[in-house]
PDB file of N, CA and C in Angstrom:
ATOM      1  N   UNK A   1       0.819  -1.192   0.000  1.00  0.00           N
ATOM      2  CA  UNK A   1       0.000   0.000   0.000  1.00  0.00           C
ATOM      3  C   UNK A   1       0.868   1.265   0.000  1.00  0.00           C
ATOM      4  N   UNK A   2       2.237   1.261   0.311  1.00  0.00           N
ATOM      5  CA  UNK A   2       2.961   2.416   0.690  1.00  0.00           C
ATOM      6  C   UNK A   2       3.833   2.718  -0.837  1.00  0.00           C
ATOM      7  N   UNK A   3       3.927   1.765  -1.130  1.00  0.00           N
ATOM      8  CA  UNK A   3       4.473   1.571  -2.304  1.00  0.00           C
ATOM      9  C   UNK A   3       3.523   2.258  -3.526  1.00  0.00           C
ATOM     10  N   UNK A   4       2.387   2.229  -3.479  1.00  0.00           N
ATOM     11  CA  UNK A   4       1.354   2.622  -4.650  1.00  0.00           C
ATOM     12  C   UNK A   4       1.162   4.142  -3.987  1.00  0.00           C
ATOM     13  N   UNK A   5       1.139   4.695  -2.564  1.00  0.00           N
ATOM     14  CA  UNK A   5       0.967   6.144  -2.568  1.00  0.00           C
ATOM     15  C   UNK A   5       2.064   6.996  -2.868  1.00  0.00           C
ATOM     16  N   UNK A   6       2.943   6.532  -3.008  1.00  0.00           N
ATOM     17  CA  UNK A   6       4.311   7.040  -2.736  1.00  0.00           C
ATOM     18  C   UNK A   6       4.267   7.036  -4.652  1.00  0.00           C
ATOM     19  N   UNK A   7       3.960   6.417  -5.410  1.00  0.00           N
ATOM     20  CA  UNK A   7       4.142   6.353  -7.017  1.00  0.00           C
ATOM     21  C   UNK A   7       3.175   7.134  -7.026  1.00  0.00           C
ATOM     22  N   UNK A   8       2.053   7.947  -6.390  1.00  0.00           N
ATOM     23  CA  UNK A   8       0.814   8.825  -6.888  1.00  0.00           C
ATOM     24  C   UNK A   8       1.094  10.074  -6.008  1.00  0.00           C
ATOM     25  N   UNK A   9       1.865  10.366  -5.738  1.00  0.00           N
ATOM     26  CA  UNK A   9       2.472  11.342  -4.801  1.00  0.00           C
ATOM     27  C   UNK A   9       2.005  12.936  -5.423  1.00  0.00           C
ATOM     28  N   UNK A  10       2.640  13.206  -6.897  1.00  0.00           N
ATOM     29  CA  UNK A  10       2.189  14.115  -7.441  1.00  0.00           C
ATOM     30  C   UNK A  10       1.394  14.518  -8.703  1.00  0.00           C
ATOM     31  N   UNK A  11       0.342  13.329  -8.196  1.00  0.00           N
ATOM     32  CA  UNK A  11      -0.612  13.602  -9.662  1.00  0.00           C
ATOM     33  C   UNK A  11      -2.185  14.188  -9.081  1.00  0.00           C
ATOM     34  N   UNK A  12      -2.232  14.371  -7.599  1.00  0.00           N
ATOM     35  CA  UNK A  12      -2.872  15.312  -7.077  1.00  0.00           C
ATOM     36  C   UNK A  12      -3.158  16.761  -7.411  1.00  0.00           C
ATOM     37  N   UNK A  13      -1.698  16.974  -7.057  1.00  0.00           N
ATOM     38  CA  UNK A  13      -1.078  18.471  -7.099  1.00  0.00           C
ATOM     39  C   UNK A  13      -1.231  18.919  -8.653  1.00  0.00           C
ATOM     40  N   UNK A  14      -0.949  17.559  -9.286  1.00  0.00           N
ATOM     41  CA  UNK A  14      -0.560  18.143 -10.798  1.00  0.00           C
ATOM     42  C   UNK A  14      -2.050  18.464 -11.144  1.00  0.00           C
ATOM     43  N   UNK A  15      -2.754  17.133 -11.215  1.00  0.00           N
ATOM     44  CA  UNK A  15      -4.608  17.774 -11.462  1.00  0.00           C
ATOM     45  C   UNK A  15      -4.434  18.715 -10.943  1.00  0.00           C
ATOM     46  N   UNK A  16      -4.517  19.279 -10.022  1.00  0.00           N
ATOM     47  CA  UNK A  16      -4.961  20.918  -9.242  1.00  0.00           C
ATOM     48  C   UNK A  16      -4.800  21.773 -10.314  1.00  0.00           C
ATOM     49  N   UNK A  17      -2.935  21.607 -10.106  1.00  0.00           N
ATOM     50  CA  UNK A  17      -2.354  22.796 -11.347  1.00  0.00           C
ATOM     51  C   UNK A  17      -3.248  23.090 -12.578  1.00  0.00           C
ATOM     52  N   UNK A  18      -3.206  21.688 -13.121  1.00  0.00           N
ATOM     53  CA  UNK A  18      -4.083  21.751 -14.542  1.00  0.00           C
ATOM     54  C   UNK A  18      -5.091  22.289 -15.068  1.00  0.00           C
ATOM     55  N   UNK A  19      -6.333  22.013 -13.698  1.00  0.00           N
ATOM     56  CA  UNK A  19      -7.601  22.587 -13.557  1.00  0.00           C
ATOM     57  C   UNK A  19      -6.938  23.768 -12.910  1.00  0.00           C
ATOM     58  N   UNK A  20      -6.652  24.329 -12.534  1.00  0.00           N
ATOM     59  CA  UNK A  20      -6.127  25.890 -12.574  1.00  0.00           C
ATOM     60  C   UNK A  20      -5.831  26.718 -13.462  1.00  0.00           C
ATOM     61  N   UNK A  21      -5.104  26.546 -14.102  1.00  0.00           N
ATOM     62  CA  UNK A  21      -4.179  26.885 -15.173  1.00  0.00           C
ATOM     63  C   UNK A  21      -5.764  26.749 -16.464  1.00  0.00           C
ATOM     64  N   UNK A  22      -6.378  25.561 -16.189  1.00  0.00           N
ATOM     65  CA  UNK A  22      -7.474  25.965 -17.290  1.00  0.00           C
ATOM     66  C   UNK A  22      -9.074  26.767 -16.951  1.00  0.00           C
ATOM     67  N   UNK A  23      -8.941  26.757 -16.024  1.00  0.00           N
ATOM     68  CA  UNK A  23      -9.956  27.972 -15.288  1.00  0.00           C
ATOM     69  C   UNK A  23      -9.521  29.307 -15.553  1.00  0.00           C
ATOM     70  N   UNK A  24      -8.127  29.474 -15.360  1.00  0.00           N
ATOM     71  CA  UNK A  24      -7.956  30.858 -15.419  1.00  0.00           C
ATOM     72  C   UNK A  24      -7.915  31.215 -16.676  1.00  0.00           C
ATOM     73  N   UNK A  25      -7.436  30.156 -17.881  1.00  0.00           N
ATOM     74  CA  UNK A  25      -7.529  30.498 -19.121  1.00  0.00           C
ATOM     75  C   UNK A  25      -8.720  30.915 -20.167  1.00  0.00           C
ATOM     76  N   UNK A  26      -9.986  30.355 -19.069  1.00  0.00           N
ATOM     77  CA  UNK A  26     -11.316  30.286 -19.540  1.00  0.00           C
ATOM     78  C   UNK A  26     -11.519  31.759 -19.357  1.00  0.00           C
ATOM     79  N   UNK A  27     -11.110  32.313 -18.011  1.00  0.00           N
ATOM     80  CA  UNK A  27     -11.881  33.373 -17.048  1.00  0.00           C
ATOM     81  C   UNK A  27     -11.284  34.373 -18.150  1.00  0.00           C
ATOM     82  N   UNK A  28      -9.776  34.243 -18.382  1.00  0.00           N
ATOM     83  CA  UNK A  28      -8.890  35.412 -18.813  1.00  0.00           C
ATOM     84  C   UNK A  28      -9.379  35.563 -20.541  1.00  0.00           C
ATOM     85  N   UNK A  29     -10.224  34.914 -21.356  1.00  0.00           N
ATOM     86  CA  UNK A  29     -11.147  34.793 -22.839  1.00  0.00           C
ATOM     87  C   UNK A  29     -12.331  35.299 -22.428  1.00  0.00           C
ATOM     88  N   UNK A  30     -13.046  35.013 -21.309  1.00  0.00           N
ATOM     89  CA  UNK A  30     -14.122  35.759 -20.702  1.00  0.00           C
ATOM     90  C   UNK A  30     -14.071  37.278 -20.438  1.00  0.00           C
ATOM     91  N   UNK A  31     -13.222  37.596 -19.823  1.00  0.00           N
ATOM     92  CA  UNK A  31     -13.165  38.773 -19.817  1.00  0.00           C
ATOM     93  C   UNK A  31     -12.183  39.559 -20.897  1.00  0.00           C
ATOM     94  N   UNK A  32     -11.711  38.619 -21.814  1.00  0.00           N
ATOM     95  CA  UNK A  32     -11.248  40.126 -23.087  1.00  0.00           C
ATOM     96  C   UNK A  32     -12.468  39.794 -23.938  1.00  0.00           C
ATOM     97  N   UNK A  33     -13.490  39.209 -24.013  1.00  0.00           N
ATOM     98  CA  UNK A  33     -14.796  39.216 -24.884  1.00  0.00           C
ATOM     99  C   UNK A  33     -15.444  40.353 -24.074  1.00  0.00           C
ATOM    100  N   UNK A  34     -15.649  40.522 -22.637  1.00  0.00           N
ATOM    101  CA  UNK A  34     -16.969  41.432 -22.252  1.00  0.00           C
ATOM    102  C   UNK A  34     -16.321  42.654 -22.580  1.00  0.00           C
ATOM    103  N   UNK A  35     -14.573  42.818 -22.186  1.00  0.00           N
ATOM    104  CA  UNK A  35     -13.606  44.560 -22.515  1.00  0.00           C
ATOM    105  C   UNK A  35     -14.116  44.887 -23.917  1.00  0.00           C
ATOM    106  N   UNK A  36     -13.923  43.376 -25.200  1.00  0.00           N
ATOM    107  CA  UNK A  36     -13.631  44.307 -25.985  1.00  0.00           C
ATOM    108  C   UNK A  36     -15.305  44.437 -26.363  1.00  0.00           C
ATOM    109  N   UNK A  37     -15.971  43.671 -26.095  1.00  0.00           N
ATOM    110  CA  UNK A  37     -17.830  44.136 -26.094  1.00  0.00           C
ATOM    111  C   UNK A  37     -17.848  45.614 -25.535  1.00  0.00           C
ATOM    112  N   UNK A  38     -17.561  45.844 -24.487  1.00  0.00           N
ATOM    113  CA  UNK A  38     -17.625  47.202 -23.951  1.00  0.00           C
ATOM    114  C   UNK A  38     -16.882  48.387 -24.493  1.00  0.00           C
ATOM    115  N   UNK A  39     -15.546  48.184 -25.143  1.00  0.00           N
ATOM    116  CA  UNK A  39     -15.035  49.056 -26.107  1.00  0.00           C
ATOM    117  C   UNK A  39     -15.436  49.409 -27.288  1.00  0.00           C
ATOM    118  N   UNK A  40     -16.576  48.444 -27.889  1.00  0.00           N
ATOM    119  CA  UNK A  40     -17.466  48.747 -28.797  1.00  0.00           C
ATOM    120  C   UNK A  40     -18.682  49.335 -28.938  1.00  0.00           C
ATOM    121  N   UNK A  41     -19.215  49.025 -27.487  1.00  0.00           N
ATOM    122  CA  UNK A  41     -20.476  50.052 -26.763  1.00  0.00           C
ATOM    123  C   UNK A  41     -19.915  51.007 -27.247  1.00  0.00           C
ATOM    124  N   UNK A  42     -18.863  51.474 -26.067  1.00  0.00           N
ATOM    125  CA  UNK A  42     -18.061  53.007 -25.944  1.00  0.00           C
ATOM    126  C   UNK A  42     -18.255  54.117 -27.202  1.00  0.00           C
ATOM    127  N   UNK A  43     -17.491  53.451 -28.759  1.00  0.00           N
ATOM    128  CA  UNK A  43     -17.647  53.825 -29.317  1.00  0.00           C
ATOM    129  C   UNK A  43     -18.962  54.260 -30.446  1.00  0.00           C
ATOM    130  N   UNK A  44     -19.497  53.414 -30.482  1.00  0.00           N
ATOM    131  CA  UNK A  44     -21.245  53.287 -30.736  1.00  0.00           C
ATOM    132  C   UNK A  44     -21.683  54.770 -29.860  1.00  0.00           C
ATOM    133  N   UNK A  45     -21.347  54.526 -28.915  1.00  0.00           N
ATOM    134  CA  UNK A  45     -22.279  55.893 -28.153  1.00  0.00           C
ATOM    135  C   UNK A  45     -21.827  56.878 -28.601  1.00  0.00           C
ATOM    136  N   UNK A  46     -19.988  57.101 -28.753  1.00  0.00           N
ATOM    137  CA  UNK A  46     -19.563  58.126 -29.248  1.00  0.00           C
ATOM    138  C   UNK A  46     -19.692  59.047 -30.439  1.00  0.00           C
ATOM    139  N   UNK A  47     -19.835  57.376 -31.531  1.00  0.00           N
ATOM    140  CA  UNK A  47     -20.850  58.348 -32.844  1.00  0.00           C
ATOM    141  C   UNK A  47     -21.984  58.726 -32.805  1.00  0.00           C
ATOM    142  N   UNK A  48     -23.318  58.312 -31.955  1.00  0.00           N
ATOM    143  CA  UNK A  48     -24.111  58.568 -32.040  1.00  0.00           C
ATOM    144  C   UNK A  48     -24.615  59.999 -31.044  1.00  0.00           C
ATOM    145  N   UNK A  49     -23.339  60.171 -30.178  1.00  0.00           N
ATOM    146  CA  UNK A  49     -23.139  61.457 -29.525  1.00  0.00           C
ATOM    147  C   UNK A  49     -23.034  62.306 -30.437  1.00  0.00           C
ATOM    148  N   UNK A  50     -22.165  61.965 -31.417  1.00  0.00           N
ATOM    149  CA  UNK A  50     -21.352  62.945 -32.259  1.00  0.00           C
ATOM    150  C   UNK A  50     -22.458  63.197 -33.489  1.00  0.00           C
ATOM    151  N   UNK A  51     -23.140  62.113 -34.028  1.00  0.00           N
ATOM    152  CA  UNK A  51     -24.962  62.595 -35.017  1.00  0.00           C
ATOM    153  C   UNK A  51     -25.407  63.743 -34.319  1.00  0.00           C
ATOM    154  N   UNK A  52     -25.676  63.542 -32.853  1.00  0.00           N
ATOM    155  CA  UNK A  52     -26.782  63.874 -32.596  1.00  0.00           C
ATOM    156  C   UNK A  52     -26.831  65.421 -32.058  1.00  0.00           C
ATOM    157  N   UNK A  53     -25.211  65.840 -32.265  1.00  0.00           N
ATOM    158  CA  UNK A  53     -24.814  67.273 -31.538  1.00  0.00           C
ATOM    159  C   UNK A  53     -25.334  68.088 -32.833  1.00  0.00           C
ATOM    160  N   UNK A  54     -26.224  68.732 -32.389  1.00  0.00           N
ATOM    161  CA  UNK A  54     -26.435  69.800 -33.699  1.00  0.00           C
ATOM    162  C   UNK A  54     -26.332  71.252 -33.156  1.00  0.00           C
ATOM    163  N   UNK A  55     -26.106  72.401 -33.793  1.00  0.00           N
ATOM    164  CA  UNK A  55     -26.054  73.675 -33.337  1.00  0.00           C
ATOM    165  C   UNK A  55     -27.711  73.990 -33.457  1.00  0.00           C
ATOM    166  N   UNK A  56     -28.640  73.657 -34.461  1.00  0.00           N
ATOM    167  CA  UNK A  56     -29.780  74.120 -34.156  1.00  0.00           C
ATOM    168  C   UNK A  56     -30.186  73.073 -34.522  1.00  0.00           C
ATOM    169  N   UNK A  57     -31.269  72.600 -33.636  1.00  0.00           N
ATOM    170  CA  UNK A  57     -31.729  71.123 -34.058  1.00  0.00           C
ATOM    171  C   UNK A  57     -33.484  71.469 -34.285  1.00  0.00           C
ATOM    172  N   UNK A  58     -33.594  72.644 -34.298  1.00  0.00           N
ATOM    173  CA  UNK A  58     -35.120  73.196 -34.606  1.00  0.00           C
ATOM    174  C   UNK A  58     -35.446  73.019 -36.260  1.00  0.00           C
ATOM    175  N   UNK A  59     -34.193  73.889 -36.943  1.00  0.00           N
ATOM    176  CA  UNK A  59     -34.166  73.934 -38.358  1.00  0.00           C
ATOM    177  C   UNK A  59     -34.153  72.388 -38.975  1.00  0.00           C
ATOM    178  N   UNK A  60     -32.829  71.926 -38.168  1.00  0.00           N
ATOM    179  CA  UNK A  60     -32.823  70.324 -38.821  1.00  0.00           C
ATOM    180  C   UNK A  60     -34.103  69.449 -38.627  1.00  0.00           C
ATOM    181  N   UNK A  61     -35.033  69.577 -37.791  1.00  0.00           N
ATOM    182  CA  UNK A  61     -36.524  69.484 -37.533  1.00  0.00           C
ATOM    183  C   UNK A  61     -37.740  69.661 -38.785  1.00  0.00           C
ATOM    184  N   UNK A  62     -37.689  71.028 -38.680  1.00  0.00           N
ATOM    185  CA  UNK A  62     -38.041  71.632 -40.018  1.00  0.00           C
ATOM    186  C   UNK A  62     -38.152  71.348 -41.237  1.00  0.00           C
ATOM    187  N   UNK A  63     -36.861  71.263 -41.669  1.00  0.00           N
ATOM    188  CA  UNK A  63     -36.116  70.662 -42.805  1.00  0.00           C
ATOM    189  C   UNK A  63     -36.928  69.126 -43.178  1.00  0.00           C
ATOM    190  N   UNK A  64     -36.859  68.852 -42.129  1.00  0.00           N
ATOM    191  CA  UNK A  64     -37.076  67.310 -42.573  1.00  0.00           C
ATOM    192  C   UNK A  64     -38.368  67.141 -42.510  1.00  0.00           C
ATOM    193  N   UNK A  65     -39.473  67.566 -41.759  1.00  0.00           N
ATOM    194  CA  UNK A  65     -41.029  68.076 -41.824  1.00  0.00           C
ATOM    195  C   UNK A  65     -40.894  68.452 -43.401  1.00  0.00           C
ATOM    196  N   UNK A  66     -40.518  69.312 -43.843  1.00  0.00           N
ATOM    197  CA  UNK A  66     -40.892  69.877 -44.960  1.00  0.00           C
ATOM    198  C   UNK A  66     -40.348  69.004 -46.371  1.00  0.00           C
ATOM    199  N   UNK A  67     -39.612  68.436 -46.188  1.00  0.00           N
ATOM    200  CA  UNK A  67     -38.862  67.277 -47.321  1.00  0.00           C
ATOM    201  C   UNK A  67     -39.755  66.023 -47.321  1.00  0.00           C
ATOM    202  N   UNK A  68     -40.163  65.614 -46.083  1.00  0.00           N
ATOM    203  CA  UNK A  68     -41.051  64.450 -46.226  1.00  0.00           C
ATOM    204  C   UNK A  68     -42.584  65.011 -46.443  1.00  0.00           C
ATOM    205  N   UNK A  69     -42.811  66.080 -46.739  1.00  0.00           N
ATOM    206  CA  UNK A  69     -44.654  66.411 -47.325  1.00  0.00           C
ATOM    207  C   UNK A  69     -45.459  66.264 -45.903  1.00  0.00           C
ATOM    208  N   UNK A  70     -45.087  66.595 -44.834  1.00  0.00           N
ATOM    209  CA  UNK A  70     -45.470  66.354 -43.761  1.00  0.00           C
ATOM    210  C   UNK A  70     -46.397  68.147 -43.683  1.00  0.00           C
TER     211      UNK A  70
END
């Protein structure tokens, strides 16, 4: 019996490592998918910040009332 624990000594430790090492590899693909999801929000908002800044947004109103036969 001493003989067979003593040959399995470090395949404990080593599973551990393994399942470690592949958890964190999962976690560390998980989170550069949600960064770069969120760096794409970011910018999305930024153009649509940048449409939506008008100096008079009454006329651009107007304009478009009157082009569509409204």
């Amino acid at each position: 019996m001493r003989i067979i624990m003593r040959k399995e000594n470090g395949s404990a430790t080593l599973f551990v490592l393994v399942a470690m090492i592949f958890i964190t590899i999962v976690l560390l693909i998980i989170y550069m998918n949600v960064r770069e999801k969120n760096n794409n929000q970011l910018q999305e908002i930024n153009k649509i910040q940048e449409e939506y800044q008008m100096e008079n947004i009454e006329q651009e109103y107007e304009a478009t009332l009157e082009n569509s036969g409204f």
